[in-house]
Protein backbone atom coordinates (compact mmCIF):
# COMPACT_ATOMS: atom_id res chain seq x y z
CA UNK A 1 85.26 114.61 119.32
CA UNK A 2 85.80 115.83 116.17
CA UNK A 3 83.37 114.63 113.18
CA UNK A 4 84.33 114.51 109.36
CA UNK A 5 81.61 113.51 105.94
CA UNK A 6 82.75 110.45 104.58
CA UNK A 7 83.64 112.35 101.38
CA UNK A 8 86.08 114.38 103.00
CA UNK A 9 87.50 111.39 104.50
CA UNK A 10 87.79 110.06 101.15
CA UNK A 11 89.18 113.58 99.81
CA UNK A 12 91.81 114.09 102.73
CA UNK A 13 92.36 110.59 104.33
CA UNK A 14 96.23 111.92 104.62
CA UNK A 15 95.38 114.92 106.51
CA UNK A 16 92.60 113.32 108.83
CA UNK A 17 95.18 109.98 109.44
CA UNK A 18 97.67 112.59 110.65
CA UNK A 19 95.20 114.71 112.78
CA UNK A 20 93.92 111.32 114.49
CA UNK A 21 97.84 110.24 115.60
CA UNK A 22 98.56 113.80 116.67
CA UNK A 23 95.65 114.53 118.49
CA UNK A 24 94.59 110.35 119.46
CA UNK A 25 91.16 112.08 119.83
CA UNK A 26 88.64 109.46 117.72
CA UNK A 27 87.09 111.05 114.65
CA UNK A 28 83.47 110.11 113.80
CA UNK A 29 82.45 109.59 110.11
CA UNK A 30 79.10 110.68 109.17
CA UNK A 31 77.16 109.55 106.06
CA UNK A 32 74.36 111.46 104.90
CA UNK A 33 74.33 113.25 108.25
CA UNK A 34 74.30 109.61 110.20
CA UNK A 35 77.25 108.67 112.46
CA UNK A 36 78.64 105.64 109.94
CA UNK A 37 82.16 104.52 112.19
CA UNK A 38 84.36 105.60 114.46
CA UNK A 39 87.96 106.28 113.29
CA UNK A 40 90.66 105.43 116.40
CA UNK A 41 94.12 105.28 116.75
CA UNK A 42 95.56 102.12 116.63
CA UNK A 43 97.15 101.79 119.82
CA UNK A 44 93.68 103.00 121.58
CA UNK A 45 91.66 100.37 119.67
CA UNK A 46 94.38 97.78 120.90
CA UNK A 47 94.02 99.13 124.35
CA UNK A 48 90.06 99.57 124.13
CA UNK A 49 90.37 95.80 123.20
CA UNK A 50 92.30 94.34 126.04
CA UNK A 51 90.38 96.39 128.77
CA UNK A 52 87.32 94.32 127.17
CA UNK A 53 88.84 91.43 127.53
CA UNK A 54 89.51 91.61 130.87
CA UNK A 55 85.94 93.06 131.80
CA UNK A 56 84.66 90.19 129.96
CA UNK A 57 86.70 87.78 132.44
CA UNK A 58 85.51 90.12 135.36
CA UNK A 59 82.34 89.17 134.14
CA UNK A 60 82.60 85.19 133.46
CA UNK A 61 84.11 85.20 137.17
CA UNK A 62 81.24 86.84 138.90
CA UNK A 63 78.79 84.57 136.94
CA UNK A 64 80.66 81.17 138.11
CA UNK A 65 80.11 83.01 141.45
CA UNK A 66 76.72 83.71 141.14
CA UNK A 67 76.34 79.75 139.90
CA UNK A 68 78.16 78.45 142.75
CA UNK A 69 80.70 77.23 139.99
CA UNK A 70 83.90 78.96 142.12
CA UNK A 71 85.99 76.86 144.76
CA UNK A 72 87.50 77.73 148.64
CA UNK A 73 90.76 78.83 149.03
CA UNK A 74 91.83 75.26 149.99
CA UNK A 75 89.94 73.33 146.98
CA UNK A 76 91.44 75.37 144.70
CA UNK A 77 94.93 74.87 145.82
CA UNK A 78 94.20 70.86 146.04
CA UNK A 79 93.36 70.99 142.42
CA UNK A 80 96.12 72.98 141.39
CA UNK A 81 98.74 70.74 142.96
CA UNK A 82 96.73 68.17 141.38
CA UNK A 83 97.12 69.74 138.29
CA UNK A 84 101.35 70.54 138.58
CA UNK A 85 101.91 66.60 139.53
């Protein structure tokens, strides 16, 4: 991963934009020799985004599970037709 100073973001934003699309590798910013932010390509932070979403469904779905809160095969198909009347 490569790591840039926040100054020389600010000095070569250009340069470091067109690194990031080329290379899609994610460029951490440092400030005062902290990690400040993480600087992603678009289309990975879009992707990293729905791939949470869907572990975060994953995860409502095994709690309802967990609860009892789920249904059989055959309950959830009554309530479905239920639902499509």
């Amino acid at each position: 991963m490569k790591v840039e100073l926040v100054t020389n973001l600010k000095r070569q934003a250009t340069k470091i934009l067109a690194d990031l699309h080329l290379s899609k590798e994610p460029v951490l910013i440092t400030e005062h020799g902290k990690p400040s932010a993480y600087l992603v390509d678009v289309q990975d932070y879009e992707f990293m985004q729905r791939r949470l979403e869907l572990l975060e469904g994953l995860s409502r779905g095994e709690r309802a599970v967990l609860e009892g809160r789920s249904y059989s095969q055959r309950e959830a198909r009554e309530k479905m037709s239920q639902w499509l009347k």
